[in-house]
PDB file of N, CA and C in Angstrom:
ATOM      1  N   UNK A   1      -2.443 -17.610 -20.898  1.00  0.00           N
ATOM      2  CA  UNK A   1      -1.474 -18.325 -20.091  1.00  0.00           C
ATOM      3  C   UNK A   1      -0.168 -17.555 -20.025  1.00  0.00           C
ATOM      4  N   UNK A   2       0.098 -16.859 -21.184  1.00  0.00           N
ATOM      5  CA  UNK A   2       1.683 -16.621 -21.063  1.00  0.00           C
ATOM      6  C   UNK A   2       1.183 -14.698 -20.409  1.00  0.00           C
ATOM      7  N   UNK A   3       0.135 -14.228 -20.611  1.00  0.00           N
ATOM      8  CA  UNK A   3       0.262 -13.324 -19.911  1.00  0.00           C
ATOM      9  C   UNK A   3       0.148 -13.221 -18.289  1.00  0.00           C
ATOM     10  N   UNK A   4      -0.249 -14.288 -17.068  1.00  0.00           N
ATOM     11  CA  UNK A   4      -0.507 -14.722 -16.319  1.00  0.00           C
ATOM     12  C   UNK A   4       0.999 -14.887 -16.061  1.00  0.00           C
ATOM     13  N   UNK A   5       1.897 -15.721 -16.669  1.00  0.00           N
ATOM     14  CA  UNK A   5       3.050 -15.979 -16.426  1.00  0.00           C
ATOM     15  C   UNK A   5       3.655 -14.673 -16.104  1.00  0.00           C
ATOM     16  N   UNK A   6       3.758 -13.805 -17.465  1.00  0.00           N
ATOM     17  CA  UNK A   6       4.516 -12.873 -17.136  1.00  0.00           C
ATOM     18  C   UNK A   6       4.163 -11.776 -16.278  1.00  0.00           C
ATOM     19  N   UNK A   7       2.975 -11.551 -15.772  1.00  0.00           N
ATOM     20  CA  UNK A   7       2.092 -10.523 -14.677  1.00  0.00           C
ATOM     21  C   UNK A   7       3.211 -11.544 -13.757  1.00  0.00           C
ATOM     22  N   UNK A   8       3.327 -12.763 -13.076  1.00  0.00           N
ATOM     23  CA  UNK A   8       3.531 -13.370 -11.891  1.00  0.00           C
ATOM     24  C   UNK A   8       4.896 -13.045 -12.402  1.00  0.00           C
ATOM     25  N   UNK A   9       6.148 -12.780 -13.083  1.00  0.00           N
ATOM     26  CA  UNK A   9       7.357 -13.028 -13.591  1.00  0.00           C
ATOM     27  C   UNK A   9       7.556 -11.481 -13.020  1.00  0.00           C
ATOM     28  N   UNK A  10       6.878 -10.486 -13.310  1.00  0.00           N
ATOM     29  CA  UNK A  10       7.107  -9.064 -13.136  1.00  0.00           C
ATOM     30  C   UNK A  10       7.147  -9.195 -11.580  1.00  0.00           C
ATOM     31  N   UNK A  11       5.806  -9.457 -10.995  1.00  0.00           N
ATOM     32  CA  UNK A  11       5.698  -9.294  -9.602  1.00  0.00           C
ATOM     33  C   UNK A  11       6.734 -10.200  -8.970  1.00  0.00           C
ATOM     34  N   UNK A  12       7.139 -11.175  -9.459  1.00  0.00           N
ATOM     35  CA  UNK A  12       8.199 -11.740  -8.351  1.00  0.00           C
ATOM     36  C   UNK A  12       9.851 -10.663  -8.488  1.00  0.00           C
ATOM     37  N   UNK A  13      10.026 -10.251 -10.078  1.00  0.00           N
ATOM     38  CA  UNK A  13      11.042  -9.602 -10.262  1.00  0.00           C
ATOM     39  C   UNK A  13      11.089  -8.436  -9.479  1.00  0.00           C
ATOM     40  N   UNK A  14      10.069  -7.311  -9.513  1.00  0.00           N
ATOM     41  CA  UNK A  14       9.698  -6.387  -8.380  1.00  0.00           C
ATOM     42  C   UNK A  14       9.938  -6.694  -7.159  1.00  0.00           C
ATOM     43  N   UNK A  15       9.437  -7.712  -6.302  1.00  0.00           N
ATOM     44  CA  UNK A  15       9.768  -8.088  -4.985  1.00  0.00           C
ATOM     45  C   UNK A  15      11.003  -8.474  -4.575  1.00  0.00           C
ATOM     46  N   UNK A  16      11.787  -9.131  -5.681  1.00  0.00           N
ATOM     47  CA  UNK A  16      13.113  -9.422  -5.501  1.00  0.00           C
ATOM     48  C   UNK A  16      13.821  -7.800  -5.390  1.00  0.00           C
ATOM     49  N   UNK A  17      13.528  -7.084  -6.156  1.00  0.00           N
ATOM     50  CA  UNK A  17      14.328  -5.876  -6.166  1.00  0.00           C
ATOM     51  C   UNK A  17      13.936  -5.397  -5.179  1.00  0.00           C
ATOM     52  N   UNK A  18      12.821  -5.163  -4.266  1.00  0.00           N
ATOM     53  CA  UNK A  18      12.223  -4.547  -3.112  1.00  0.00           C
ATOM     54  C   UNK A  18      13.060  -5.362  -2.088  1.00  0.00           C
ATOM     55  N   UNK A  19      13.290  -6.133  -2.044  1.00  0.00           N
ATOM     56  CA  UNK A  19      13.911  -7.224  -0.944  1.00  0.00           C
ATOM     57  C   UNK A  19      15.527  -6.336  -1.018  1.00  0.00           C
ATOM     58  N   UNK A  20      15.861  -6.666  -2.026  1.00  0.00           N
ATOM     59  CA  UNK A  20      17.356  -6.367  -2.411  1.00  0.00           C
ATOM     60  C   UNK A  20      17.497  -4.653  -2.246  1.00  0.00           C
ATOM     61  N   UNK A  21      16.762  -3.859  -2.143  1.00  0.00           N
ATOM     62  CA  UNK A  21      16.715  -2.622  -1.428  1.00  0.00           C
ATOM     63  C   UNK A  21      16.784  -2.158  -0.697  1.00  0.00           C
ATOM     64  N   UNK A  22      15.918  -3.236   0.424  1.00  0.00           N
ATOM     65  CA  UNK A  22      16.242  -3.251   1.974  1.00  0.00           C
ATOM     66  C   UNK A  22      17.642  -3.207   2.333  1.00  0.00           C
ATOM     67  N   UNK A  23      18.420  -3.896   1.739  1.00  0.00           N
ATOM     68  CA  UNK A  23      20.052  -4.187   2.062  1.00  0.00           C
ATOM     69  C   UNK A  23      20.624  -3.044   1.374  1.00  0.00           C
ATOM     70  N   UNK A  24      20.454  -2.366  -0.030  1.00  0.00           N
ATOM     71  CA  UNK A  24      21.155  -1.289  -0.644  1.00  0.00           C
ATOM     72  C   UNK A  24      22.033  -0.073  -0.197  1.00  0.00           C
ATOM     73  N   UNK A  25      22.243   0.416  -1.073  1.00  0.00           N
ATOM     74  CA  UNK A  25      23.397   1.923  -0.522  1.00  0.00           C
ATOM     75  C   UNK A  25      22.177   2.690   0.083  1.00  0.00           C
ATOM     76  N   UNK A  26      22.299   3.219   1.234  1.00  0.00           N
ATOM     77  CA  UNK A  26      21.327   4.227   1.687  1.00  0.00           C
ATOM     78  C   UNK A  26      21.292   5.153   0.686  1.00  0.00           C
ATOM     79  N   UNK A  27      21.561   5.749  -0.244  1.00  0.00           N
ATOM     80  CA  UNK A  27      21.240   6.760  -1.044  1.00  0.00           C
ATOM     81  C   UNK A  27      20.512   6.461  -2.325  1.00  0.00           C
ATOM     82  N   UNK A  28      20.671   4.772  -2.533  1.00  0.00           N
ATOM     83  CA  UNK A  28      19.915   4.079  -3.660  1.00  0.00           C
ATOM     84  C   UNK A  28      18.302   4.137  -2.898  1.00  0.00           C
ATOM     85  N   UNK A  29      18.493   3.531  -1.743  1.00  0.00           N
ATOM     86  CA  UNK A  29      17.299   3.652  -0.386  1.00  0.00           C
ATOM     87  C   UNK A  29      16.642   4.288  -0.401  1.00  0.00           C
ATOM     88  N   UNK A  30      16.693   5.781  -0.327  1.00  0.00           N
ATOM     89  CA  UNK A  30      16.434   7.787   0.149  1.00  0.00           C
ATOM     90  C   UNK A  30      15.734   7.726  -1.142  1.00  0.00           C
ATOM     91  N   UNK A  31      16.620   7.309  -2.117  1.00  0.00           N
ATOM     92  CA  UNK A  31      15.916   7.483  -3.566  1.00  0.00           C
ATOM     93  C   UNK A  31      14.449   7.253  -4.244  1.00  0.00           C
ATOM     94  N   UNK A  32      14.233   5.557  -3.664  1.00  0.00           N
ATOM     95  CA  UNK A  32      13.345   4.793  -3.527  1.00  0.00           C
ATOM     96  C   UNK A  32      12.347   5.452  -2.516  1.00  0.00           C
ATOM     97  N   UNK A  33      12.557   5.803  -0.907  1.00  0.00           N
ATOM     98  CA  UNK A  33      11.620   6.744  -0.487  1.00  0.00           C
ATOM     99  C   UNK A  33      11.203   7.698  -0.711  1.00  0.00           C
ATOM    100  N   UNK A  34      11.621   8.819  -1.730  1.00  0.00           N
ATOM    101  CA  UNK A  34      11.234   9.787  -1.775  1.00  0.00           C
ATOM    102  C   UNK A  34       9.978   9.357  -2.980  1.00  0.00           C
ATOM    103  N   UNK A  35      10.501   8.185  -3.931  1.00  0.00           N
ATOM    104  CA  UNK A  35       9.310   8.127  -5.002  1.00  0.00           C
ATOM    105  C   UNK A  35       7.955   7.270  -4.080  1.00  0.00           C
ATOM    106  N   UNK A  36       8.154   6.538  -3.260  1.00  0.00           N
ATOM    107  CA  UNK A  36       7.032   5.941  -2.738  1.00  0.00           C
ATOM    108  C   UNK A  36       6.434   7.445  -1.873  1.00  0.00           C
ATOM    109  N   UNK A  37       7.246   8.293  -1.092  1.00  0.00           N
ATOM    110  CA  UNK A  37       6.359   9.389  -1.039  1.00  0.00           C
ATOM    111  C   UNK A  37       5.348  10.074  -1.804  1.00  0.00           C
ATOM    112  N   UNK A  38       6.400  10.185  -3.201  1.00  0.00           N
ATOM    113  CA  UNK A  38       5.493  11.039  -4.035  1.00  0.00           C
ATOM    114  C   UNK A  38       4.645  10.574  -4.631  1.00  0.00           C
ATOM    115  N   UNK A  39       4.299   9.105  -5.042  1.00  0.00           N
ATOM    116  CA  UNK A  39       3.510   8.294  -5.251  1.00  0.00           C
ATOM    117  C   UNK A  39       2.325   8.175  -4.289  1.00  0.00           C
ATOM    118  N   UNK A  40       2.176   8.302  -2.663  1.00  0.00           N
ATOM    119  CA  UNK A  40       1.544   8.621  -1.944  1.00  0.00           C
ATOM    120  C   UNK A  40       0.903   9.797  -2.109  1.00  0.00           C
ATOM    121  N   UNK A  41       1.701  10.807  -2.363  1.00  0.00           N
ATOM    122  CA  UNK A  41       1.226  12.288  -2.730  1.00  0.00           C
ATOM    123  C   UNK A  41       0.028  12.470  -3.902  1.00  0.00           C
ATOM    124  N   UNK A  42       0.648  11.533  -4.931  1.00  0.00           N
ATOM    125  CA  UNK A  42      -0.418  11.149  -6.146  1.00  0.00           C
ATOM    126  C   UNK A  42      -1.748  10.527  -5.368  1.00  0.00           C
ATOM    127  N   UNK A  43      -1.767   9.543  -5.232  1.00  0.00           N
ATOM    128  CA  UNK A  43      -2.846   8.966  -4.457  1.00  0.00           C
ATOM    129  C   UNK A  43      -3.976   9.974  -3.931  1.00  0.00           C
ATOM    130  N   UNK A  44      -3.067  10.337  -2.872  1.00  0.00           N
ATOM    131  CA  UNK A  44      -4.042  11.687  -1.641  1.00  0.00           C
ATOM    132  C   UNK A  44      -4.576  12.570  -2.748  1.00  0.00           C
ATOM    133  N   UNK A  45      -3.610  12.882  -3.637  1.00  0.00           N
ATOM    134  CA  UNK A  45      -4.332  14.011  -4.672  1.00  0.00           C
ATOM    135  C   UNK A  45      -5.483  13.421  -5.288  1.00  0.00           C
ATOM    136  N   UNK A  46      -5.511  12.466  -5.274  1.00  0.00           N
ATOM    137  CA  UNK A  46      -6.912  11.586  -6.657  1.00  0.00           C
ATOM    138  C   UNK A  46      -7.738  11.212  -5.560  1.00  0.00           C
ATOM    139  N   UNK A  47      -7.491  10.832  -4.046  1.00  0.00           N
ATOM    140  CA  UNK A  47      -8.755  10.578  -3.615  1.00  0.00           C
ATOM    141  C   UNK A  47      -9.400  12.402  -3.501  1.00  0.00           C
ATOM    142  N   UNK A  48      -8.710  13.030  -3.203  1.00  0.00           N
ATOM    143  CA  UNK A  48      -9.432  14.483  -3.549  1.00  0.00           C
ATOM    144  C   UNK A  48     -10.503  14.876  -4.050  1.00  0.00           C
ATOM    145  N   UNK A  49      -9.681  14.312  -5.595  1.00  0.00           N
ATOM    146  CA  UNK A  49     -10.838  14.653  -6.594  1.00  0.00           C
ATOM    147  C   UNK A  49     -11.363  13.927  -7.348  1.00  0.00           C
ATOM    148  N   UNK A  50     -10.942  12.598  -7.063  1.00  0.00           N
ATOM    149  CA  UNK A  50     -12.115  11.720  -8.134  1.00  0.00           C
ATOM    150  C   UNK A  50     -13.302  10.939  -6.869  1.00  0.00           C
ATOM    151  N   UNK A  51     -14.162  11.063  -6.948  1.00  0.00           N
ATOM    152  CA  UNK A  51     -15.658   9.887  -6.242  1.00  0.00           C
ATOM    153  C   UNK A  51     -15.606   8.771  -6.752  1.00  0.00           C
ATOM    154  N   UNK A  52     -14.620   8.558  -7.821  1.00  0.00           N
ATOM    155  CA  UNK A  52     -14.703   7.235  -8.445  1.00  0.00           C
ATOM    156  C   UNK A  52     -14.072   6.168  -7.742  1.00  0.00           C
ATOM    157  N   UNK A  53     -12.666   7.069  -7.209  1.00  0.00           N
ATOM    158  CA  UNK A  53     -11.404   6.386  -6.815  1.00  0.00           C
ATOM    159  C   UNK A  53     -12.035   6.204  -5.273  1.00  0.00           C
ATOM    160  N   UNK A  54     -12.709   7.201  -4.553  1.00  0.00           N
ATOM    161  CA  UNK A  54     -12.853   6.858  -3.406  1.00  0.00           C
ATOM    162  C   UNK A  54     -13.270   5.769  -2.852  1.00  0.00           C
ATOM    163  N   UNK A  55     -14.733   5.862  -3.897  1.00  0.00           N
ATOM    164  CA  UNK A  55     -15.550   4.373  -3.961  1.00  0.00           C
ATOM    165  C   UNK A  55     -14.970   2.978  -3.572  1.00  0.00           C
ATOM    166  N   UNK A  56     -13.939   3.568  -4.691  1.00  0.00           N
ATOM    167  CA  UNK A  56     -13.109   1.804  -4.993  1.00  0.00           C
ATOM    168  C   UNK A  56     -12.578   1.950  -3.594  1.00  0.00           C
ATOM    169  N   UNK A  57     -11.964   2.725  -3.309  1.00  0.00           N
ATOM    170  CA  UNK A  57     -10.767   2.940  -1.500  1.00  0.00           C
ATOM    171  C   UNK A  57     -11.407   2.412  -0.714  1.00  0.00           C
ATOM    172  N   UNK A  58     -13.023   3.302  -1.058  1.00  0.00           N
ATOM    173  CA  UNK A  58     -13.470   2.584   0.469  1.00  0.00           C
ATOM    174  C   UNK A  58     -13.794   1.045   0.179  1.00  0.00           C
ATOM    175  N   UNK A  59     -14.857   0.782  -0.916  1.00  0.00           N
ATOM    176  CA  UNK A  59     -14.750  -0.535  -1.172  1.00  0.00           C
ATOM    177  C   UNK A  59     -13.570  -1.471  -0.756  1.00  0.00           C
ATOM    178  N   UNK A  60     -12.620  -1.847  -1.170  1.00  0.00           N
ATOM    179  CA  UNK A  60     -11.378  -2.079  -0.312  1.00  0.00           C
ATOM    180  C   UNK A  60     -11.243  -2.254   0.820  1.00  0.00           C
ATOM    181  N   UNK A  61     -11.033  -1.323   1.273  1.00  0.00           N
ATOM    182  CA  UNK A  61     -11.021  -1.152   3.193  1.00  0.00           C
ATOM    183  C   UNK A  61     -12.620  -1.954   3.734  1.00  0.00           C
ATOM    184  N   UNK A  62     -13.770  -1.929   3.140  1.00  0.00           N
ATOM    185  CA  UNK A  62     -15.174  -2.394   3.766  1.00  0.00           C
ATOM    186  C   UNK A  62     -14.517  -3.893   3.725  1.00  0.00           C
ATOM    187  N   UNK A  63     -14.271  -4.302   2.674  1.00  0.00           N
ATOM    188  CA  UNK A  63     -13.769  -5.879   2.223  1.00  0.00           C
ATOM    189  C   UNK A  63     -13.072  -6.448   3.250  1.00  0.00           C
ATOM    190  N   UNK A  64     -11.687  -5.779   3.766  1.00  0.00           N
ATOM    191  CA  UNK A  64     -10.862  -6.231   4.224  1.00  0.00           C
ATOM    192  C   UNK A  64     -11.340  -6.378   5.494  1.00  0.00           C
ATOM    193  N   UNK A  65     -12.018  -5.284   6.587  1.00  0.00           N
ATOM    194  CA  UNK A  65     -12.575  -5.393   6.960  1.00  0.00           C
ATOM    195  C   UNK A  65     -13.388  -6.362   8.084  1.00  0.00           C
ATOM    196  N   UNK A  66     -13.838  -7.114   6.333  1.00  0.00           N
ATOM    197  CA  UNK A  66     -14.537  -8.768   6.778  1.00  0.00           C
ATOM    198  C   UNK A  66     -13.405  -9.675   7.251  1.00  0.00           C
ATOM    199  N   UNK A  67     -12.473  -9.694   6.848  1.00  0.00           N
ATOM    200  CA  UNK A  67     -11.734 -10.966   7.321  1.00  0.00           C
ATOM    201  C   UNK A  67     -10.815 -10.861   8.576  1.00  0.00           C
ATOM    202  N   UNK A  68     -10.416 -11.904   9.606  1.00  0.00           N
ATOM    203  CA  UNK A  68      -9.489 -11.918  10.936  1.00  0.00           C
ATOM    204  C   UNK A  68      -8.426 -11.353  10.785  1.00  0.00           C
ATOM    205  N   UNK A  69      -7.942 -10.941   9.338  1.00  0.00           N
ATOM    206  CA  UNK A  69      -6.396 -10.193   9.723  1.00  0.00           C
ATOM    207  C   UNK A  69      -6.756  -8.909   9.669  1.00  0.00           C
ATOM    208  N   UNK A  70      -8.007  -8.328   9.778  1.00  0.00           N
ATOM    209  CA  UNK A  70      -8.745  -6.998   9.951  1.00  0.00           C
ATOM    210  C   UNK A  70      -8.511  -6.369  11.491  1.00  0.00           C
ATOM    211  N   UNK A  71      -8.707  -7.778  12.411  1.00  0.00           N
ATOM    212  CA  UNK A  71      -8.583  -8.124  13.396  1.00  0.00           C
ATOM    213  C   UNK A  71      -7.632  -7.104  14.879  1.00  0.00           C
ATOM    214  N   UNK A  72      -6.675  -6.661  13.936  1.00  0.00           N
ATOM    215  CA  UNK A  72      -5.381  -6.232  14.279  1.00  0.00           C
ATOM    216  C   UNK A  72      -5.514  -4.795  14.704  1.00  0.00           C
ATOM    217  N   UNK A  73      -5.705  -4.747  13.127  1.00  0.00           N
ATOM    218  CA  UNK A  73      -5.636  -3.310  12.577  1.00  0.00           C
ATOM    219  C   UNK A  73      -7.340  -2.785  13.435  1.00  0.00           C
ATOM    220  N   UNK A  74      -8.197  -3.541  13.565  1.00  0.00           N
ATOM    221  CA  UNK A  74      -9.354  -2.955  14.220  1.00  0.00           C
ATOM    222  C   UNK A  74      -8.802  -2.461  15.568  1.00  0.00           C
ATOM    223  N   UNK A  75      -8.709  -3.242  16.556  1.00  0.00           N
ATOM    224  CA  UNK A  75      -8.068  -3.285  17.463  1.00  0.00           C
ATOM    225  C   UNK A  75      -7.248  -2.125  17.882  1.00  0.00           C
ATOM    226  N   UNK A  76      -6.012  -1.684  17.016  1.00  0.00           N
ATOM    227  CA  UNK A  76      -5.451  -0.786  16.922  1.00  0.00           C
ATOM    228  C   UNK A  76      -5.721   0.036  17.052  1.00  0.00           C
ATOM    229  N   UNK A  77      -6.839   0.842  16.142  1.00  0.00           N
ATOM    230  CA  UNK A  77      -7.740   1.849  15.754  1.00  0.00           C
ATOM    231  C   UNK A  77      -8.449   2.292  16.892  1.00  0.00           C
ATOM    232  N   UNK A  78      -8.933   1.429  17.770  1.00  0.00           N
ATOM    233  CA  UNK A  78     -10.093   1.748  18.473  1.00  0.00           C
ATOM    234  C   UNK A  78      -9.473   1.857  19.945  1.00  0.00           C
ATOM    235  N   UNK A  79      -8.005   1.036  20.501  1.00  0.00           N
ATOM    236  CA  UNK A  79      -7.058   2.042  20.895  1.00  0.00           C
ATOM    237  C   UNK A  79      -6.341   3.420  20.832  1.00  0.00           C
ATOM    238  N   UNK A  80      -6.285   3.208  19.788  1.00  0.00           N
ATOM    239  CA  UNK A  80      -5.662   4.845  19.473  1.00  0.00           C
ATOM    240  C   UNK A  80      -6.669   5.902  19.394  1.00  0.00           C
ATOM    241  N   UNK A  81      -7.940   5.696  18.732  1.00  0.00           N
ATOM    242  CA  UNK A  81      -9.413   6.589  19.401  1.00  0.00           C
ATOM    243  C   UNK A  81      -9.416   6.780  20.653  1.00  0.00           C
ATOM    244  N   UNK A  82      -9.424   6.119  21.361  1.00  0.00           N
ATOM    245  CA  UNK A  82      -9.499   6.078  23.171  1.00  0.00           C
ATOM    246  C   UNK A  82      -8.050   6.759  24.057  1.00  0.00           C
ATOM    247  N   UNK A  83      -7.171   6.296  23.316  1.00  0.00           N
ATOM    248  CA  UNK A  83      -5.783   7.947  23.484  1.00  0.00           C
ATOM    249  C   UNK A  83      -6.383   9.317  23.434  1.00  0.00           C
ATOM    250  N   UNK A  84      -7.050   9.226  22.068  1.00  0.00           N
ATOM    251  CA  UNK A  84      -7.435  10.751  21.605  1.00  0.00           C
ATOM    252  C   UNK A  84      -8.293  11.453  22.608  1.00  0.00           C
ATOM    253  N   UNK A  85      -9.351  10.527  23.112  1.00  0.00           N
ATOM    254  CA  UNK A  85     -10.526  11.237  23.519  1.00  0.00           C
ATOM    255  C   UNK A  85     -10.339  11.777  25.041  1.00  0.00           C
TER     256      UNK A  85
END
């Protein structure tokens, strides 16, 4: 119970600070983007090289997929294919 609490206590504290960022000094801002870049950078590097991680990625994406707010993002996709071609 009390770890449940505090997993939900972190994630609301996180979002509050993500919220409160949006409004920040642009250079507190720049700061914050450059680590969600490089954090992206991490990512791309591990789907690289692990089959483990991919699995799970794609797993994920198959999931989501299934449900109407997939909907969108399908949609999207299969516009922007039809630009390309």
């Amino acid at each position: 119970m009390f770890e449940k609490f505090t997993t939900e206590l972190s994630a609301k504290i996180a979002l509050d600070n993500l919220n409160e960022l949006k409004e920040s000094d642009p250079e507190e801002y720049n700061k914050t983007v450059k680590a969600f870049i490089a954090a992206t950078e991490v990512g791309i590097k591990i789907l690289k090289e692990s089959p483990e991680f991919r699995q799970a990625f794609a797993e994920i994406h198959a999931e989501f997929l299934k449900y109407p707010e997939a909907k969108k993002v399908i949609k999207k996709a299969q516009e922007t294919n039809e630009e390309f071609q």
